[in-house]
Protein backbone atom coordinates (compact mmCIF):
# COMPACT_ATOMS: atom_id res chain seq x y z
CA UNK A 1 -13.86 -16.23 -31.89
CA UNK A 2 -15.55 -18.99 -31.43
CA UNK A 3 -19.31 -19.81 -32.56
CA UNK A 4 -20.78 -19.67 -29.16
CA UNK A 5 -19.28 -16.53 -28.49
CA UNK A 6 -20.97 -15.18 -32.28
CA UNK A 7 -23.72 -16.32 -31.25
CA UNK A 8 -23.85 -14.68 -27.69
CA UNK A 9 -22.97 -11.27 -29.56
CA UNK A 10 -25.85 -12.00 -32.09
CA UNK A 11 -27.86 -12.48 -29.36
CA UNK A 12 -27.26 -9.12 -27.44
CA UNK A 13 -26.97 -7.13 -30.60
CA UNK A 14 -30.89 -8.43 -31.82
CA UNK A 15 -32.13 -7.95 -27.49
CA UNK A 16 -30.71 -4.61 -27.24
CA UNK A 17 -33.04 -3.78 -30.61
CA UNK A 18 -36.10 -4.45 -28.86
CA UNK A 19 -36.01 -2.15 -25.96
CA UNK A 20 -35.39 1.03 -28.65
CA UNK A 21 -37.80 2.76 -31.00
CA UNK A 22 -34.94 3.42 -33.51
CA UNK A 23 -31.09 2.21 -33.70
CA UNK A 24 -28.19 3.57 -34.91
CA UNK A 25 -26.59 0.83 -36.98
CA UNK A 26 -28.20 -2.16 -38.48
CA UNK A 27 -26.87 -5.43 -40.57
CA UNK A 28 -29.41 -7.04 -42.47
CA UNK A 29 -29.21 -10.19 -44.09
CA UNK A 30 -31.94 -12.23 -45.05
CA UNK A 31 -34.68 -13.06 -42.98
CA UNK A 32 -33.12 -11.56 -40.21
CA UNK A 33 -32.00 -7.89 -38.77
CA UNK A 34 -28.95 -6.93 -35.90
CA UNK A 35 -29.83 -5.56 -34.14
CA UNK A 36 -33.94 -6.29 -34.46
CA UNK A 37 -35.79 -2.79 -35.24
CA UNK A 38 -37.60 -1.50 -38.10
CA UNK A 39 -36.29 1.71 -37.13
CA UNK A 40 -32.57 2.80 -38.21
CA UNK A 41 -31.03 6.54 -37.69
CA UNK A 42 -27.57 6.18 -38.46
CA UNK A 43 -26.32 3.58 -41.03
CA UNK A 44 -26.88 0.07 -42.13
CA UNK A 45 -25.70 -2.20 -44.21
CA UNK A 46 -27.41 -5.40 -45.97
CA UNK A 47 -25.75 -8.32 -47.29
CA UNK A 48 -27.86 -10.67 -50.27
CA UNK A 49 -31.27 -9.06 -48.58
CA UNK A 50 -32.70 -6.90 -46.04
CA UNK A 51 -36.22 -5.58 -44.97
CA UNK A 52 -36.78 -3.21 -42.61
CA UNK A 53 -39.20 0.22 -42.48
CA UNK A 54 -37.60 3.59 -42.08
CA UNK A 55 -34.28 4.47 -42.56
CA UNK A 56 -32.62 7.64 -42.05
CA UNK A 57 -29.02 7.89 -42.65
CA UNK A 58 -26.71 6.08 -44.97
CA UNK A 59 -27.77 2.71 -46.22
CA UNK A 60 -25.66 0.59 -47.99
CA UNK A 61 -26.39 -2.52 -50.07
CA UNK A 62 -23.72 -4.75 -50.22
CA UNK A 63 -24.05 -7.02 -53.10
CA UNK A 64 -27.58 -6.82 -52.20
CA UNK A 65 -31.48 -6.13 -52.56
CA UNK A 66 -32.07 -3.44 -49.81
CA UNK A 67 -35.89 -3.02 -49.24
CA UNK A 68 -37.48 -0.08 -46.73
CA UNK A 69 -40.54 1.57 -46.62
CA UNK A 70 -39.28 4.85 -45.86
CA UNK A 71 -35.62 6.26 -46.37
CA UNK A 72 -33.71 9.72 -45.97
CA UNK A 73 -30.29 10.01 -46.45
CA UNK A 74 -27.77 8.74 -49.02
CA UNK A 75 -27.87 4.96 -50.42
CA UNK A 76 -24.94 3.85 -51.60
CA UNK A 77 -25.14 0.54 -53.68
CA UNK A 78 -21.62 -1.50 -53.22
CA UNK A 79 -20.84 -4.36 -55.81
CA UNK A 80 -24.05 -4.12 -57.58
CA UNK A 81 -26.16 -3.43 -54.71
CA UNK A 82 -29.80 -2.04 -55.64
CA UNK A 83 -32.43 -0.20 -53.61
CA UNK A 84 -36.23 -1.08 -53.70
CA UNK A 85 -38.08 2.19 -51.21
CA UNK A 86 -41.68 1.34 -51.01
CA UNK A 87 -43.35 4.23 -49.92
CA UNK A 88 -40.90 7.75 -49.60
CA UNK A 89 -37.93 8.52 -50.54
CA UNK A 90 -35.77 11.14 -50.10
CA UNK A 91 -31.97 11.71 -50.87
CA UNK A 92 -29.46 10.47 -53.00
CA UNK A 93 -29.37 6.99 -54.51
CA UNK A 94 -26.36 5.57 -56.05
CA UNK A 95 -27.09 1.93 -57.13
CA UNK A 96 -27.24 -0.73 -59.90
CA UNK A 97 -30.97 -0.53 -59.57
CA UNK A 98 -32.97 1.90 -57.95
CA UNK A 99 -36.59 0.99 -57.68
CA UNK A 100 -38.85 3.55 -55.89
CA UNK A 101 -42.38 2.84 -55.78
CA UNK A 102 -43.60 6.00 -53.95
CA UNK A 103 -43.36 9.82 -53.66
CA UNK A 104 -38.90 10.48 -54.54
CA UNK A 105 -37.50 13.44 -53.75
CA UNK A 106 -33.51 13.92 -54.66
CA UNK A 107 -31.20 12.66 -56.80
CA UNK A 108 -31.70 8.69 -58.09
CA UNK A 109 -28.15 7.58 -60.24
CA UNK A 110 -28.09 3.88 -61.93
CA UNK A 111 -27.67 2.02 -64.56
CA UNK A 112 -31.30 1.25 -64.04
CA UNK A 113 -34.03 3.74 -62.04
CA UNK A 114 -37.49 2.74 -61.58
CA UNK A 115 -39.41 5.07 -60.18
CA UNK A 116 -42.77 6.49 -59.86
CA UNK A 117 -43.75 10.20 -59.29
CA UNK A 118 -40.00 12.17 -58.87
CA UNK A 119 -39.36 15.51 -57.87
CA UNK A 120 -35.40 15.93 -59.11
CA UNK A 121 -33.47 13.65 -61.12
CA UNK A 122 -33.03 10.06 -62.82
CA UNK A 123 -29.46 9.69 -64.46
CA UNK A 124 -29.03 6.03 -65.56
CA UNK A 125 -28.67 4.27 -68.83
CA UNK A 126 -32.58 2.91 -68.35
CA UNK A 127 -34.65 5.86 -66.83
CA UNK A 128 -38.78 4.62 -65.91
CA UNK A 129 -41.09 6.48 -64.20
CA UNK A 130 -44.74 5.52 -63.82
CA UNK A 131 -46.05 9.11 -62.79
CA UNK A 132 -44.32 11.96 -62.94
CA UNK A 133 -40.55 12.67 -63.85
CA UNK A 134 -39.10 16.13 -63.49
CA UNK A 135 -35.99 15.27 -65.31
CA UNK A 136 -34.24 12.26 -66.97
CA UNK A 137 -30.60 11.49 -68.44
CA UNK A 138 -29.90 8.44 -69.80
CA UNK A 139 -30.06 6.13 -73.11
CA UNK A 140 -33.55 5.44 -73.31
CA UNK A 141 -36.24 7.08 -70.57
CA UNK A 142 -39.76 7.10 -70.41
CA UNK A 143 -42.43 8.82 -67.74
CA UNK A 144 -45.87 8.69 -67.88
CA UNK A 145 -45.44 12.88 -67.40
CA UNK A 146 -42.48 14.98 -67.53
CA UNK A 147 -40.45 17.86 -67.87
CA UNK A 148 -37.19 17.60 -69.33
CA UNK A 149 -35.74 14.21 -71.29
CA UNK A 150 -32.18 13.93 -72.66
CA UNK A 151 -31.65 10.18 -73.86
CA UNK A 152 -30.71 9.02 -77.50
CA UNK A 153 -34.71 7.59 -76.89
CA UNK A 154 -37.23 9.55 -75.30
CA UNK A 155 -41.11 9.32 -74.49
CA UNK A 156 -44.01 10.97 -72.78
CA UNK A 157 -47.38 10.67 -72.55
CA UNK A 158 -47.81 13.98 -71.17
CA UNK A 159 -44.93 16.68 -72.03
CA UNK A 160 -44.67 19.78 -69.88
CA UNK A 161 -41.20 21.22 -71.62
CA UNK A 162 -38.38 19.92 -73.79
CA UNK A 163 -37.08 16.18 -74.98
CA UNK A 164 -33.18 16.04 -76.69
CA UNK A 165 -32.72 13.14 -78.49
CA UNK A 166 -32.22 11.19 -81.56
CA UNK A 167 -35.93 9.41 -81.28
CA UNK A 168 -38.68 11.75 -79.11
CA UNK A 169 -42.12 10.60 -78.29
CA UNK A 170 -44.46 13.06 -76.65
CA UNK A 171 -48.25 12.46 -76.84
CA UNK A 172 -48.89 15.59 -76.46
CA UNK A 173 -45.58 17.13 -78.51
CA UNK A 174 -45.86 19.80 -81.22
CA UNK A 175 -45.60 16.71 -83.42
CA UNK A 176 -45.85 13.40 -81.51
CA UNK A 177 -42.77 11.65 -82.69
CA UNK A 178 -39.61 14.34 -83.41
CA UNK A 179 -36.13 13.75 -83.86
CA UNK A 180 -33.69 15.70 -81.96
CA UNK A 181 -35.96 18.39 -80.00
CA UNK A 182 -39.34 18.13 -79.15
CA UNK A 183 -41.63 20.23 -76.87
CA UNK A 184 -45.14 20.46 -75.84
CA UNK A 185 -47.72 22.42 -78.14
CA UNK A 186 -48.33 24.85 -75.97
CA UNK A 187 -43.89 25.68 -75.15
């Protein structure tokens, strides 16, 4: 194929964008997305870096950074691909990384999750939450509140059931710092 022809098929992929509220398949790279919509129902794929708003569907980060506002669906990090969601999430996330900044709902597995208020699960060997955590699996995991820890290190500011572990930190624990089992005053 030669490069004018590429770019001919670039062309029509990124016009045929712009007439469509949403798409069905999308390859970002960065700076740029083919076809050009912030709207993706179906799958995409990004390579180094992509941007784009809502996706609902499969996304797939190839050996890359994929940033959306919004996603449902399954994300499914390929050679170290990681997943930034800025506002909502929903799903499963399978990634290197998995930083969600918003409201999570589903299932977030990595070797590192950073997350802020989630209602399911963080399984990776560096769990993070800023707000609230309903449960967390890994080495070492931390959430401003929670509900259920299993790590070697866990800690809480605000406990609302159990922490197994061989270090356990819960502000409000029936002793603050427990090894093994801890639980809130009030279990």
């Amino acid at each position: 194929m030669t490069l004018s022809r590429l770019l001919l098929a670039c062309s029509a992929l990124t016009l045929c964008g712009v007439a469509q509220a949403s798409i069905p398949v999308q390859v970002s790279l960065p700076g740029v997305n083919l076809p050009a919509s912030h709207q993706v129902e179906g799958a995409r794929a990004s390579l180094l870096y992509g941007r784009t708003g809502q996706v609902k569907g499969i996304d797939l980060p190839i050996f890359a950074l994929s940033d959306v506002d919004q996603f449902s669906g399954l994300q499914l990090g390929v050679f170290l691909g990681a997943g930034r969601v800025r506002h909502q999430f929903g799903g499963v996330a399978i990634n290197a990384i998995n930083w969600h900044e918003g409201q999570d709902t589903g299932v977030n597995l990595g070797l590192v999750n950073l997350t802020n208020n989630v209602q399911g699960l963080n399984w990776g060997a560096v769990n993070i939450a800023k707000g609230n955590a309903l449960a967390n699996v890994g080495f070492v995991n931390y959430a401003e509140r929670t509900t259920f820890q299993i790590g070697f290190i866990n800690a809480t500011k605000h406990l609302d059931g159990l922490q197994i572990g061989l270090a356990n930190y819960a502000a409000n624990g029936v002793f603050p710092i427990l090894p093994l089992v801890n639980f809130q005053k009030s279990f």
